[in-house]
Protein backbone atom coordinates (compact mmCIF):
# COMPACT_ATOMS: atom_id res chain seq x y z
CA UNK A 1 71.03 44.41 -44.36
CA UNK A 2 73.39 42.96 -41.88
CA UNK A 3 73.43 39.65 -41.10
CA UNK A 4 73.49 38.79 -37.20
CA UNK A 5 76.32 36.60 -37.41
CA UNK A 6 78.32 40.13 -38.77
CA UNK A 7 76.58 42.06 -35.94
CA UNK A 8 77.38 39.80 -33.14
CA UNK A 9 81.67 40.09 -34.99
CA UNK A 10 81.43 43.71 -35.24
CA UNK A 11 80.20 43.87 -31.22
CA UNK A 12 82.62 40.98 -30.36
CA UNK A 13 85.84 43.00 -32.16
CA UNK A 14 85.33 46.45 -30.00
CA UNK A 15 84.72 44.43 -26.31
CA UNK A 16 88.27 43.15 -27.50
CA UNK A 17 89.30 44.37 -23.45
CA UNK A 18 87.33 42.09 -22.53
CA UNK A 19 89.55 39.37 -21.50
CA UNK A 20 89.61 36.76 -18.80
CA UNK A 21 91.13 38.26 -15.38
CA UNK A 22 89.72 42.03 -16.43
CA UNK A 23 88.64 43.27 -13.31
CA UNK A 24 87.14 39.85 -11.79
CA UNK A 25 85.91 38.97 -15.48
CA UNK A 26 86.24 34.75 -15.89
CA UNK A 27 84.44 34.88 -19.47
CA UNK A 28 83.61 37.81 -21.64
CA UNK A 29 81.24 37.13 -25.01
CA UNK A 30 81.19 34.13 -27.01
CA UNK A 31 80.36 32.03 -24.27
CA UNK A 32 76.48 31.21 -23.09
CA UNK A 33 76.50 33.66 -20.29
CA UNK A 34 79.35 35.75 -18.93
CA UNK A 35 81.21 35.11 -15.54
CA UNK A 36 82.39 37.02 -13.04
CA UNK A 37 84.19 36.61 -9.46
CA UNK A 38 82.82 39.25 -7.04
CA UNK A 39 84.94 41.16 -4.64
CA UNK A 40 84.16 39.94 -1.12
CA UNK A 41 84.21 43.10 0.27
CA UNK A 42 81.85 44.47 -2.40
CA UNK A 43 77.98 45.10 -3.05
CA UNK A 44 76.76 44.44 -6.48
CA UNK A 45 74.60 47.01 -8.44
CA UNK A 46 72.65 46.14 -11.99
CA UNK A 47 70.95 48.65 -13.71
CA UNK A 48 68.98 49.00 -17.31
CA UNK A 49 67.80 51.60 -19.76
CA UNK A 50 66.30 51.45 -22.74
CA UNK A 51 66.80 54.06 -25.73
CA UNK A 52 63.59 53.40 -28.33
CA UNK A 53 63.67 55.31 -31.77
CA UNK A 54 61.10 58.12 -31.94
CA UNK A 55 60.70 57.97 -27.94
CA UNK A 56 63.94 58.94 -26.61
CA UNK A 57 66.04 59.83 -30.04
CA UNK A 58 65.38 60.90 -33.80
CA UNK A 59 67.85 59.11 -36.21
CA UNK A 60 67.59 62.37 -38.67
CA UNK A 61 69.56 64.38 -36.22
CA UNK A 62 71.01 62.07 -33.27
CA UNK A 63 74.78 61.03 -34.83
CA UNK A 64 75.17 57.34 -34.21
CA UNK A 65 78.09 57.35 -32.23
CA UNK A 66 76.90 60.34 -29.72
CA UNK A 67 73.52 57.75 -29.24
CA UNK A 68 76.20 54.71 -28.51
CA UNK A 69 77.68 56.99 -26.27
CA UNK A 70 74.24 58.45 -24.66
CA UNK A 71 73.12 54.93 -24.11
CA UNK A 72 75.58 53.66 -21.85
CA UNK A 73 76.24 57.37 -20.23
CA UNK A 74 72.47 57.18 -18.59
CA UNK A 75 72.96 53.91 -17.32
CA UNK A 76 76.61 54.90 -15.91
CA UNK A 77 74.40 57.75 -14.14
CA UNK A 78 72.45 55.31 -12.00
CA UNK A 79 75.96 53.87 -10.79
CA UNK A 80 76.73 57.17 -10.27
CA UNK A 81 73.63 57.87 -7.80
CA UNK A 82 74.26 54.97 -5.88
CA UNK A 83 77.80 56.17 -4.77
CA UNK A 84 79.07 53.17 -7.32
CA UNK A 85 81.96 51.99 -9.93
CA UNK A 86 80.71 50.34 -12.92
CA UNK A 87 82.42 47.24 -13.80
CA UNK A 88 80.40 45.50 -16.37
CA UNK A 89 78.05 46.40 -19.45
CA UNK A 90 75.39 44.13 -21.66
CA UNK A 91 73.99 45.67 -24.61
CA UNK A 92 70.81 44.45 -26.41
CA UNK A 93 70.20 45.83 -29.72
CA UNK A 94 67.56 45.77 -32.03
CA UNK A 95 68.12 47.11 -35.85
CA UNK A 96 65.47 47.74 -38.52
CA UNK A 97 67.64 46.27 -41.23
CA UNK A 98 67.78 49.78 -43.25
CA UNK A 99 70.51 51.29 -41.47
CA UNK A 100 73.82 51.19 -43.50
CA UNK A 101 76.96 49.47 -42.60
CA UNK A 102 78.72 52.77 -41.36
CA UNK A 103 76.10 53.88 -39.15
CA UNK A 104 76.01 50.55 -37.41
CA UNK A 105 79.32 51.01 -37.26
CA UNK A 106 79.42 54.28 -36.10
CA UNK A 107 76.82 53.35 -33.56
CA UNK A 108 79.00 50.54 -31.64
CA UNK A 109 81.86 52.75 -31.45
CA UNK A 110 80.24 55.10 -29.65
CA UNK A 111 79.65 52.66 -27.45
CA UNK A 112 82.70 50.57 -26.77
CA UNK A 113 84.56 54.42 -26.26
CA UNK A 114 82.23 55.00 -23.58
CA UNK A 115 82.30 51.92 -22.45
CA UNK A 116 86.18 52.27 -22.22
CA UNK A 117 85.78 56.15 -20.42
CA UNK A 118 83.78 54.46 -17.53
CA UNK A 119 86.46 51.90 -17.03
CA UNK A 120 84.32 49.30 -17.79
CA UNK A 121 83.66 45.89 -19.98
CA UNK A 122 81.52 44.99 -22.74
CA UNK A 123 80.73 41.14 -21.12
CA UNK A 124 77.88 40.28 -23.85
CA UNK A 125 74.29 40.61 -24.84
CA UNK A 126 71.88 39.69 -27.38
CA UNK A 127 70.81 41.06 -30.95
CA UNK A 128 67.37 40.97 -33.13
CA UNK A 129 65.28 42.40 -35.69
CA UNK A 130 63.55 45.60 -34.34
CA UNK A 131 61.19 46.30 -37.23
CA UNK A 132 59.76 49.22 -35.88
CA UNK A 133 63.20 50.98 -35.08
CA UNK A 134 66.33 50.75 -33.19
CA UNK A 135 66.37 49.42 -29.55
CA UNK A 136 68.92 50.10 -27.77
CA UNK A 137 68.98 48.68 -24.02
CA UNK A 138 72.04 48.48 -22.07
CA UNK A 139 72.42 47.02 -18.82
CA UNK A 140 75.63 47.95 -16.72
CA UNK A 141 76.33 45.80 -13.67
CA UNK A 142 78.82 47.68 -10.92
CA UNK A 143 80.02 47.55 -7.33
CA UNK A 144 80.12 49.84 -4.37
CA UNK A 145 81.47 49.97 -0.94
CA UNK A 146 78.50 48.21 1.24
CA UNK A 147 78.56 50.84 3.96
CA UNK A 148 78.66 53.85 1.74
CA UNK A 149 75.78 52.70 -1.21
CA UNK A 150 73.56 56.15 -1.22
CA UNK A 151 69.28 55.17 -1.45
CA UNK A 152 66.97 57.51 -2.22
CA UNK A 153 65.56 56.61 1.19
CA UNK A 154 67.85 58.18 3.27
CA UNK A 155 66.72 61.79 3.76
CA UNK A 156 66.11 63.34 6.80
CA UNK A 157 64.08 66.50 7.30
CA UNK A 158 66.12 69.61 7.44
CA UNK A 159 68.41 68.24 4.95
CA UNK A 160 69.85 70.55 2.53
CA UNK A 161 68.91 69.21 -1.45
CA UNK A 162 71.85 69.93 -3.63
CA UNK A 163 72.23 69.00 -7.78
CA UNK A 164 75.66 68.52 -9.14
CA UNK A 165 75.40 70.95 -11.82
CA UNK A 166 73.30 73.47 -14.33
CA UNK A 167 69.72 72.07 -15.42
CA UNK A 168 67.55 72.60 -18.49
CA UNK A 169 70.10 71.74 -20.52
CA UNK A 170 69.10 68.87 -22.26
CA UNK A 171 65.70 69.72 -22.42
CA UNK A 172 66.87 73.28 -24.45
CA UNK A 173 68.89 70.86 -26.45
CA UNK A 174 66.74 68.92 -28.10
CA UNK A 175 64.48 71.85 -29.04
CA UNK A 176 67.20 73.09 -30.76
CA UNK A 177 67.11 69.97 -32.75
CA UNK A 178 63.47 69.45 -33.22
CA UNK A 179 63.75 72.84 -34.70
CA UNK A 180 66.74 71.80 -37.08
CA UNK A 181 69.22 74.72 -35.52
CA UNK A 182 71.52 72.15 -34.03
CA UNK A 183 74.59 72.70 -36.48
CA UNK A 184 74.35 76.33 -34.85
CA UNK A 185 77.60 76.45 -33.16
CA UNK A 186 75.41 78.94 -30.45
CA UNK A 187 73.68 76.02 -29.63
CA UNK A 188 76.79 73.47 -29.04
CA UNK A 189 76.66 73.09 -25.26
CA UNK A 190 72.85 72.54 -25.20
CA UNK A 191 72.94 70.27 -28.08
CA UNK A 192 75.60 68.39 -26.88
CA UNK A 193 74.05 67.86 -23.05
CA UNK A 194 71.37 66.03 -25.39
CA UNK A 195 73.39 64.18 -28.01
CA UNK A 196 76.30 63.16 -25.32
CA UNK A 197 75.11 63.58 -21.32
CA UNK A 198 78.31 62.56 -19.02
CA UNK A 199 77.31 60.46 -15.89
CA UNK A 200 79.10 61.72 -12.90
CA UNK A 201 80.35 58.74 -12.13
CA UNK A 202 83.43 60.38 -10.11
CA UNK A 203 81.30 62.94 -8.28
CA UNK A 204 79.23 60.02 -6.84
CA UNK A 205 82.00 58.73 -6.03
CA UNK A 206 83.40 61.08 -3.81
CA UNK A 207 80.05 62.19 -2.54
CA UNK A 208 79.91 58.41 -0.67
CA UNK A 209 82.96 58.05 0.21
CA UNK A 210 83.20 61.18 1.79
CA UNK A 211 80.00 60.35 4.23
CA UNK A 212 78.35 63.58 3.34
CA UNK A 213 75.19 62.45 1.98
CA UNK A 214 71.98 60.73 3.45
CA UNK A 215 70.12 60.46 -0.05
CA UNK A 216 71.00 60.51 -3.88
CA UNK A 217 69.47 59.73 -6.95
CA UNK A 218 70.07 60.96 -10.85
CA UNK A 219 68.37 63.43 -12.40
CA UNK A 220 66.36 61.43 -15.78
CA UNK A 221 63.05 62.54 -15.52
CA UNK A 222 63.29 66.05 -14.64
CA UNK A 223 63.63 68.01 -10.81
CA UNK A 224 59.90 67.58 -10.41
CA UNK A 225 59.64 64.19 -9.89
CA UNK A 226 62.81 62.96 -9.87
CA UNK A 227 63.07 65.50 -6.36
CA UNK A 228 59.25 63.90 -5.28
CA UNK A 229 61.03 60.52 -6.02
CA UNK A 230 63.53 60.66 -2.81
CA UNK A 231 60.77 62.76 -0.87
CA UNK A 232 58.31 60.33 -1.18
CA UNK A 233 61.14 57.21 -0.79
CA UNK A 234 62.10 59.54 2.34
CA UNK A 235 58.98 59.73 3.42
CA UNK A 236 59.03 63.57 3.00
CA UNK A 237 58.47 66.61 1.10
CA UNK A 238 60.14 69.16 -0.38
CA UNK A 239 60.87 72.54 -0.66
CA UNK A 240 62.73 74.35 -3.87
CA UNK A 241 63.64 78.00 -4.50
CA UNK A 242 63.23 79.52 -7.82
CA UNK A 243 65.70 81.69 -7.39
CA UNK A 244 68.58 79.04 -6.87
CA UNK A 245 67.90 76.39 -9.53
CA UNK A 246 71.21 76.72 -11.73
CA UNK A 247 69.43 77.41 -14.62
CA UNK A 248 72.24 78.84 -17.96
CA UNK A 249 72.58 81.54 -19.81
CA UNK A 250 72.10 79.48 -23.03
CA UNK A 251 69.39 77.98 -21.57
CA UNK A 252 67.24 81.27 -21.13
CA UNK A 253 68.71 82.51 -24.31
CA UNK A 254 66.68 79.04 -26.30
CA UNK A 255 63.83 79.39 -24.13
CA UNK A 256 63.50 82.87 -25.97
CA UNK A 257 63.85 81.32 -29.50
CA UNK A 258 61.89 78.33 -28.98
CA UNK A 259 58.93 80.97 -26.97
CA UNK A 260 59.16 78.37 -24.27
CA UNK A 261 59.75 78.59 -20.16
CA UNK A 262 63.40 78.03 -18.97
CA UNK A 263 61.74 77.67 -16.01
CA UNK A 264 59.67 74.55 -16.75
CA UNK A 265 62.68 73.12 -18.81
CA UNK A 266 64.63 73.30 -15.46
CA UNK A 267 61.95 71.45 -13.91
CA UNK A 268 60.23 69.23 -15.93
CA UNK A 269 62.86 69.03 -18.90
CA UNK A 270 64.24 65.68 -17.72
CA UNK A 271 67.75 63.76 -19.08
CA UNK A 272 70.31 66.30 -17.13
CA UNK A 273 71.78 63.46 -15.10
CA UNK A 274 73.16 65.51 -12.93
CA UNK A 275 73.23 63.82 -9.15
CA UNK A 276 70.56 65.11 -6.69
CA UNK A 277 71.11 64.18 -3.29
CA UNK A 278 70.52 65.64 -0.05
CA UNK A 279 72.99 66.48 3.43
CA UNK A 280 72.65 67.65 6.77
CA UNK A 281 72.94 71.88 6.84
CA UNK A 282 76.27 71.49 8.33
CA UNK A 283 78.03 69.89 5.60
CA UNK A 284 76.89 72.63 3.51
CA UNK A 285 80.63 73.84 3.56
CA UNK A 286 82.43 70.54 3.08
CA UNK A 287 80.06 70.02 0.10
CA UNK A 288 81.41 73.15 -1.47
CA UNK A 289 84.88 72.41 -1.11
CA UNK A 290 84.51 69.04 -1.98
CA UNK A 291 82.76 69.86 -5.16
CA UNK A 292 84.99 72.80 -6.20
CA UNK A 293 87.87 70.11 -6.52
CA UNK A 294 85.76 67.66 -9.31
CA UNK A 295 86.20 68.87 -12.58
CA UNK A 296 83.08 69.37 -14.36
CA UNK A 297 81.22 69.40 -11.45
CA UNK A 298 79.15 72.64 -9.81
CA UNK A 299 77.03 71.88 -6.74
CA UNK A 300 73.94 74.02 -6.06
CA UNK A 301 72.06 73.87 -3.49
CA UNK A 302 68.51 74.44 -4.83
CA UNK A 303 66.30 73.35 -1.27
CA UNK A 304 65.59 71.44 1.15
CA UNK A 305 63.39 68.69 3.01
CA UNK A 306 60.35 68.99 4.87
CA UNK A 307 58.44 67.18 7.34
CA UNK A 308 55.20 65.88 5.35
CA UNK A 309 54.26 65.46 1.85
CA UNK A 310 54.89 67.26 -1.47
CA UNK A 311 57.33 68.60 -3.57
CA UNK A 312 56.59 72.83 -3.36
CA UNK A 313 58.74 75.55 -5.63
CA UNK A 314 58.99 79.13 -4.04
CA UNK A 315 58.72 81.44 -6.85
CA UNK A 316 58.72 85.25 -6.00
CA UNK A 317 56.60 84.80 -3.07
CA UNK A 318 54.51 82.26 -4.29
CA UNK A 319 54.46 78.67 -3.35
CA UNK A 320 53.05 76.07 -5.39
CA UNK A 321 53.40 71.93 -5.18
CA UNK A 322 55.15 70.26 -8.62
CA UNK A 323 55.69 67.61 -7.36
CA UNK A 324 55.53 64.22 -10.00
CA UNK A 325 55.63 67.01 -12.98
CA UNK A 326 58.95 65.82 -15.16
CA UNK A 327 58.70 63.06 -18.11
CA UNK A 328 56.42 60.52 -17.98
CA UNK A 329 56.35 57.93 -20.27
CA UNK A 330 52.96 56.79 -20.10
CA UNK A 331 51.20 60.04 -19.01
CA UNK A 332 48.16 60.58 -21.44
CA UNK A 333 49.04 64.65 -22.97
């Protein structure tokens, strides 16, 4: 069992970047709180997520590093949506007390590298006994340009609704695990979309500071509601076609394994955290060019808004609302 005195050392020795004068930083851990000078001509953005063993991972097949990594890659996602640079990250962590040395271990370095890929700082956070599993929940506090922050709010009917790249993914991915196939080298892009998402923290980026966008948000919960989401915030509905939704290869190729829809994994799989935002028709254009010069990234435009309420997929003629249909933690199955 590791004693929390060790814990808090082995955190403290990989947020060794985080020194006084790191990007604004006045005091990193192993003080009561951390402190921080804000850029005057900055916004502030805090978000959280929590990752709780048996909800949102399986230690029997989700490698402790790639879940360090996962857990501050969906929080980096919300930065993402909001146009945003992270600057900042807290962790919280609660351990059982049966996990060995080297996957604690294992677990922080994850961590601290991602940490480190988002050009960010590990500033502090607490630890505790979790007897009913690990707890991860990181918190990542970042900045943004005050005129270009992207709300959900901001979509206008007619707007075109775009994703930043393929869907189902992740949702594939971790039926491939349930199902124990996940060493199957077939299966390494799906697998690793749900072992290790990337935030597109760069393609946000761009996206705002280009002025393209009236609306983004990340894709967690799956198209259905995270798309009824910034409708509803917009105070509009939505219209998606069937026939555009970036769905893969691999995708379609598990849904045949697993006997399951690639379809509804599109829609209702949730964790792609890809972006999801929406544009005037005009930039249409400007978006493709813009995305065709960010690596990794592959806009789509899957849509658009609609005067009134709903979120409505046009499948081969027929046109039904799905509105609110992705991943909900507390829905009663």
């Amino acid at each position: 069992m590791t004693a929390e005195r060790e814990l808090i050392a082995a955190i403290q020795r990989r947020a060794g970047a985080a020194a006084p004068g790191v990007a604004g930083l006045v005091q990193g851990i192993g003080d009561d709180c951390a402190v921080w000078r804000p850029a005057a001509a900055e916004v502030g953005l805090v978000t959280t997520d929590t990752l709780v063993e048996g909800v949102h991972f399986d230690r029997a097949w989700h490698p402790p590093r790639l879940l360090g990594r996962k857990a501050v890659a969906v929080n980096m996602s919300d930065i993402a949506a909001m146009g945003g640079s992270p600057r900042f990250v807290l962790l919280s962590l609660g351990l059982p007390g049966d996990e060995a040395e080297q996957w604690r271990d294992d677990l922080l370095d994850g961590l601290a590298e991602a940490v480190t890929e988002y050009r960010a700082v590990l500033i502090g956070g607490d630890t505790v006994r979790a007897p009913a599993g690990v707890l991860l929940t990181v918190t990542v506090i970042g900045a943004a340009d005050p005129e270009r922050v992207c709300l959900r709010s901001g979509g206008r009917a007619g707007d075109s609704v775009w994703v930043g790249g393929p869907l189902g993914l992740a949702a594939a991915g971790l039926e491939i695990c349930r199902r124990g196939l996940g060493a199957d080298p077939q299966w390494r892009q799906a697998v690793q979309a749900h072992l290790d998402p990337a935030a597109q923290v760069v393609l946000g980026q761009k996206l705002a500071a280009a002025g393209l966008v009236n609306a983004m948000m990340d894709l967690s919960d799956g198209l259905a509601t995270d798309l009824a989401h910034l409708a509803t915030a917009s105070g509009l509905g939505a219209e998606v076609d069937a026939g555009l939704l970036p769905i893969p290869e691999i995708v379609r190729r598990a849904a045949r394994v697993c006997r399951a829809d690639p379809l509804a994994w599109a829609l209702r799989g949730g964790e792609d955290y890809q972006l999801l935002f929406t544009a005037p028709p005009a930039n249409d254009e400007a978006l493709a060019r813009l995305g065709a010069l960010i690596p990794g990234a592959a806009l789509i435009r899957i849509g658009r808004l609609i005067p009134g309420a709903g979120v409505f997929l046009q499948d081969n003629g027929r046109r039904r609302e799905i509105g609110y249909g992705g991943y909900d933690h507390f829905r009663r199955e």
